[in-house]
C-alpha atoms as a PDB file:
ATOM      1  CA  UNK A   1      31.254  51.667  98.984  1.00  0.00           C
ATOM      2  CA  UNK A   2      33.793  49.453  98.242  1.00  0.00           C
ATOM      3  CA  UNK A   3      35.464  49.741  94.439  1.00  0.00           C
ATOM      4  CA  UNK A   4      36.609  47.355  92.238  1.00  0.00           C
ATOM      5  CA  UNK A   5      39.849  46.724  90.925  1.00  0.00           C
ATOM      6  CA  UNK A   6      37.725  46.817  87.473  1.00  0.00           C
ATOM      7  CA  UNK A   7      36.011  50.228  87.837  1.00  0.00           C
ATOM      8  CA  UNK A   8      39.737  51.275  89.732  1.00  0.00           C
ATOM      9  CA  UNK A   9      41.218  50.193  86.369  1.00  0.00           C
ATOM     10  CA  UNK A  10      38.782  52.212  83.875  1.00  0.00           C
ATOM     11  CA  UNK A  11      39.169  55.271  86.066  1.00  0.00           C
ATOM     12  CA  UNK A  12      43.177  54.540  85.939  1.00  0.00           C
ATOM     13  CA  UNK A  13      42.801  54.322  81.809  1.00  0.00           C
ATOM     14  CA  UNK A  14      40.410  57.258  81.490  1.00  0.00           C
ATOM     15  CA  UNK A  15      43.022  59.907  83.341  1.00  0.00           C
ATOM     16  CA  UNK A  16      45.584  57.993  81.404  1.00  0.00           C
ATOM     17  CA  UNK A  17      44.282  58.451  77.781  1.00  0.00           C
ATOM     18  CA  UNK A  18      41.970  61.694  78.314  1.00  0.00           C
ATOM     19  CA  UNK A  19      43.251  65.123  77.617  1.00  0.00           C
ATOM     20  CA  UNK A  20      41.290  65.634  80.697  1.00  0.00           C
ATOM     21  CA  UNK A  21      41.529  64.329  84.556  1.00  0.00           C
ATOM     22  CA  UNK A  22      38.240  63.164  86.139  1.00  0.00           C
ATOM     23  CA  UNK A  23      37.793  65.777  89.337  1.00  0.00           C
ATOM     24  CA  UNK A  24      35.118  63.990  91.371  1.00  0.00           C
ATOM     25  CA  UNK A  25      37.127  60.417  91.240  1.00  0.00           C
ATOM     26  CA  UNK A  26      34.851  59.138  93.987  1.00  0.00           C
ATOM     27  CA  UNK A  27      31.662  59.736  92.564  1.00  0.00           C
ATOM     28  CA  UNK A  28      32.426  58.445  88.892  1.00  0.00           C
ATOM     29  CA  UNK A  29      34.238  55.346  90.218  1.00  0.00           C
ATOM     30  CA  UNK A  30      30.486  54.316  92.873  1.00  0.00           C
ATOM     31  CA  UNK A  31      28.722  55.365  89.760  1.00  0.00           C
ATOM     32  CA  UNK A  32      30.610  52.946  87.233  1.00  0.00           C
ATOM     33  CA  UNK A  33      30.681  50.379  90.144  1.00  0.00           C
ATOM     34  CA  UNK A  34      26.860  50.509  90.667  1.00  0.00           C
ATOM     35  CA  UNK A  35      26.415  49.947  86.982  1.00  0.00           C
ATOM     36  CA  UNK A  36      28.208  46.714  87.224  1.00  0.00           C
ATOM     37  CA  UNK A  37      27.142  45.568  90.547  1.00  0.00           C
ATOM     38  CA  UNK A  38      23.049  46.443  89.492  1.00  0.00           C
ATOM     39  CA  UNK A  39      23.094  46.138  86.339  1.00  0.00           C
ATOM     40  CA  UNK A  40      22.497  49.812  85.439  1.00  0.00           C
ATOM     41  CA  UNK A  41      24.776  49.690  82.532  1.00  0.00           C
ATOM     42  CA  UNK A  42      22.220  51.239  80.313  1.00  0.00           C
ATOM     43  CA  UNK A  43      21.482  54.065  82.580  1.00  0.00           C
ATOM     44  CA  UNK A  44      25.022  55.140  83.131  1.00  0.00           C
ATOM     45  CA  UNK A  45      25.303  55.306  78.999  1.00  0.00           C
ATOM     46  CA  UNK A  46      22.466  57.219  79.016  1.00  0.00           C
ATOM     47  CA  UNK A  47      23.857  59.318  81.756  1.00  0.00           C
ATOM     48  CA  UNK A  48      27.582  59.809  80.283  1.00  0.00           C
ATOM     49  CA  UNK A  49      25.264  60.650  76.756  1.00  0.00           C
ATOM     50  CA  UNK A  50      23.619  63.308  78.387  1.00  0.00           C
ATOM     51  CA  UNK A  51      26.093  64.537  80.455  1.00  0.00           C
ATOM     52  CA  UNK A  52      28.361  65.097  77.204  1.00  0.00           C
ATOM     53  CA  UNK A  53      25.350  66.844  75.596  1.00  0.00           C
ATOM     54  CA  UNK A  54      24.608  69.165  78.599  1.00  0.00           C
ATOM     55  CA  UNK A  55      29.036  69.773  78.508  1.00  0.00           C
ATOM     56  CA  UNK A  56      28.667  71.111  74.439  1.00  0.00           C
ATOM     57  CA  UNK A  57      25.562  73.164  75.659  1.00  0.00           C
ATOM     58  CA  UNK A  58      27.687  74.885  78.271  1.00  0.00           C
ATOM     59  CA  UNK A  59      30.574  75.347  75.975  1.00  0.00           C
ATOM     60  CA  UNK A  60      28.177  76.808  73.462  1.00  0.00           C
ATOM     61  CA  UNK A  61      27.074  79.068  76.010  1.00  0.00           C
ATOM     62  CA  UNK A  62      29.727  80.235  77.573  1.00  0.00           C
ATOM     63  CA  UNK A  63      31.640  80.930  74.215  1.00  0.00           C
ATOM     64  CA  UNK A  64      31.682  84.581  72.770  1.00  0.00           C
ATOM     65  CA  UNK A  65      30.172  83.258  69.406  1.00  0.00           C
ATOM     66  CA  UNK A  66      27.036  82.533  70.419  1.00  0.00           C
ATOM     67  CA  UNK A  67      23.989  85.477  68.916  1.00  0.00           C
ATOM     68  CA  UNK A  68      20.678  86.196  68.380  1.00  0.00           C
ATOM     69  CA  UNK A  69      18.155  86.053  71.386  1.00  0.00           C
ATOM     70  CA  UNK A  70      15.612  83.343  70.101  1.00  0.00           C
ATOM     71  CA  UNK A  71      18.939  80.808  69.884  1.00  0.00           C
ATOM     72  CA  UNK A  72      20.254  82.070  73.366  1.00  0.00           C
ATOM     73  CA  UNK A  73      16.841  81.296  74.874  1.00  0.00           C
ATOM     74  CA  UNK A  74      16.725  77.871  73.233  1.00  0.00           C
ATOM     75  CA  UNK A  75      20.180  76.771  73.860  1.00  0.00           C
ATOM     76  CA  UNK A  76      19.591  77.688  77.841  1.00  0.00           C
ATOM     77  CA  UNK A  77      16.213  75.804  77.312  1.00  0.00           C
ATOM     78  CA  UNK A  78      17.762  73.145  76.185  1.00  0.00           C
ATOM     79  CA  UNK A  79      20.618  73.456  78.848  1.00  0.00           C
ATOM     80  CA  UNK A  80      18.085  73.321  81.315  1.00  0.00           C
ATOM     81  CA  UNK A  81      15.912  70.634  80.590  1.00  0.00           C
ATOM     82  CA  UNK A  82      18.920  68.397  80.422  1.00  0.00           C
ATOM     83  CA  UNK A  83      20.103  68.967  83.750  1.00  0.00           C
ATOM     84  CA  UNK A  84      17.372  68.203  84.827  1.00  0.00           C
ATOM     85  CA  UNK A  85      17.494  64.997  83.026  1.00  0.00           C
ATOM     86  CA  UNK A  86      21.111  64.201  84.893  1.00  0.00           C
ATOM     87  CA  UNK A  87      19.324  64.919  87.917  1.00  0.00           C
ATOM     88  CA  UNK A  88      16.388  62.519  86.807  1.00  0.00           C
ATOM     89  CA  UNK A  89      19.283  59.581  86.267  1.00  0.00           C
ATOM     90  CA  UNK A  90      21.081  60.230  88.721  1.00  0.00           C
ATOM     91  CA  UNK A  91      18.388  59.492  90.878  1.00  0.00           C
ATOM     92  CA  UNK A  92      17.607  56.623  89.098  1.00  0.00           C
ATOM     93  CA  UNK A  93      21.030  55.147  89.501  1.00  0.00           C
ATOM     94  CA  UNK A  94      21.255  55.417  92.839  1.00  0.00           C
ATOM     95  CA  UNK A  95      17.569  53.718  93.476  1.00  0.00           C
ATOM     96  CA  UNK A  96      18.015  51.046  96.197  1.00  0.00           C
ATOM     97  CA  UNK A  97      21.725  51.380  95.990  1.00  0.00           C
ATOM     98  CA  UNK A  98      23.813  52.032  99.223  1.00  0.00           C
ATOM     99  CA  UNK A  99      22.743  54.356 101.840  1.00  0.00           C
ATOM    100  CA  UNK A 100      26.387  55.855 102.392  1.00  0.00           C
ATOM    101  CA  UNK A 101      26.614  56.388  98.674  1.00  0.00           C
ATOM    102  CA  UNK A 102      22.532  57.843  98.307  1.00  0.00           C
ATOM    103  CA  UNK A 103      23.340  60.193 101.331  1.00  0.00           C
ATOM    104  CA  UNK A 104      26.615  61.613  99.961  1.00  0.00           C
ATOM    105  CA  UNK A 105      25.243  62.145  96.424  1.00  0.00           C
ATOM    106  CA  UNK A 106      21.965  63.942  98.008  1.00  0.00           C
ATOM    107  CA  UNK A 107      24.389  66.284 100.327  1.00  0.00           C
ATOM    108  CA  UNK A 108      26.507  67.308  97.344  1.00  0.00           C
ATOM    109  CA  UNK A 109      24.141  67.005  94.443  1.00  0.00           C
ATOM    110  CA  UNK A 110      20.513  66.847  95.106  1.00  0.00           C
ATOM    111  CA  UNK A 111      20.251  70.191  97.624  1.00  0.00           C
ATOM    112  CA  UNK A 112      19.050  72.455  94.800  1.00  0.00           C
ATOM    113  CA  UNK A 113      21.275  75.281  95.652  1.00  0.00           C
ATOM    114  CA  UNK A 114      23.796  77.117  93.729  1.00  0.00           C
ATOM    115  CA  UNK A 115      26.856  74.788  94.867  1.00  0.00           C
ATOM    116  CA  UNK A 116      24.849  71.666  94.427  1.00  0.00           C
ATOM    117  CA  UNK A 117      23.809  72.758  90.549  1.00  0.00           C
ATOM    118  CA  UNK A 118      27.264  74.157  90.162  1.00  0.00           C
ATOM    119  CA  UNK A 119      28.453  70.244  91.175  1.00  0.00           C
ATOM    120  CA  UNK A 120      26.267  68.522  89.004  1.00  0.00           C
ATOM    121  CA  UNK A 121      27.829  70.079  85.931  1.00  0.00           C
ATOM    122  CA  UNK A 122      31.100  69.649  87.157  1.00  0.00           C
ATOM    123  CA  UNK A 123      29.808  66.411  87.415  1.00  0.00           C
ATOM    124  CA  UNK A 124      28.854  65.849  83.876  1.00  0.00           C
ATOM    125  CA  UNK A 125      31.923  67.396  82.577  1.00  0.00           C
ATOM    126  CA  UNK A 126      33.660  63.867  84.167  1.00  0.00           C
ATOM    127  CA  UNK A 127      30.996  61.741  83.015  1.00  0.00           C
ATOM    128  CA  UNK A 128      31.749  63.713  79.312  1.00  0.00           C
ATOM    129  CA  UNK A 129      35.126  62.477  79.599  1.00  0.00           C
ATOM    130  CA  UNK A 130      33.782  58.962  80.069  1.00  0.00           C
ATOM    131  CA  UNK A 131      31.398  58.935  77.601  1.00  0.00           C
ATOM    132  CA  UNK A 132      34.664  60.069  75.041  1.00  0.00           C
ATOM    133  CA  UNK A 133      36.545  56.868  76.442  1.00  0.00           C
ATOM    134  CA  UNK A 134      33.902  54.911  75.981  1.00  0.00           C
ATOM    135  CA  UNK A 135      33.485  55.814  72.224  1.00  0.00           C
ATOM    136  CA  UNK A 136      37.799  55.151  72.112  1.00  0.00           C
ATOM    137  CA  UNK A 137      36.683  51.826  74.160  1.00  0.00           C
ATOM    138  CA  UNK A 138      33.828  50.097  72.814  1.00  0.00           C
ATOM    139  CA  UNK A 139      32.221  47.843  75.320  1.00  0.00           C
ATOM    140  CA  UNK A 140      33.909  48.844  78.584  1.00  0.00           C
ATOM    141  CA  UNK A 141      30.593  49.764  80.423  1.00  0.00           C
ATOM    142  CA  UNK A 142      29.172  46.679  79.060  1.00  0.00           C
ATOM    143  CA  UNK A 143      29.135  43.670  80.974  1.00  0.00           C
END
């Protein structure tokens, strides 16, 4: 898939202004281009929404402050279910998109082992940092 000089530039600002660098620059970049090229704006905000959502879960989780079973069991509930989700859009996104692009995201993502879940959070940790620029950007995913 060919990118932009547009999605080339938000992925340039993002690693500029974040306190973070986006790891999987390939896969954020065809996922921001697809949005413009199909029109999936709204599904990649509701994908960088989730994925920030499913980030604070893990944090919560993996933090030493977190007690009592019944909120463990609900947090990891909720952790689960929107994984899942990210799965669910990511999918979506890449519906009738490029071949190249749909068999690359289901070799690294969509295999359902351990490496492939452990990639989809890393995943959402660099759609987290885009959903942050966004909110210091207004209307960059827009068209």
């Amino acid at each position: 898939m060919k990118i932009s000089e547009k999605t080339s530039g938000i992925i340039s600002d993002i690693n500029d202004i974040s306190r973070s660098f986006i790891k999987n620059n390939y896969e954020v970049s065809a996922l921001i281009e697809i949005s413009f090229k199909s029109g999936k704006q709204e599904i990649f905000r509701r994908l960088i929404f989730t994925s920030k959502y499913l980030n604070g879960l893990r944090n919560v989780l993996t933090s030493d402050k977190i007690s009592g079973k019944e909120y463990i069991d609900k947090t990891y509930a909720d952790f689960n279910s929107n994984l899942q989700k990210i799965f669910d859009i990511l999918k979506l996104m890449l519906t009738d998109e490029d071949k190249e692009v749909n068999i690359f995201f289901e070799n690294k993502y969509f295999t359902m082992s351990h490496d492939s879940i452990s990639n989809v959070i890393e995943l959402a940790k660099d759609l987290s940092i885009c959903k942050e620029y966004m909110n210091k950007t207004p209307g960059v995913f827009d068209d």
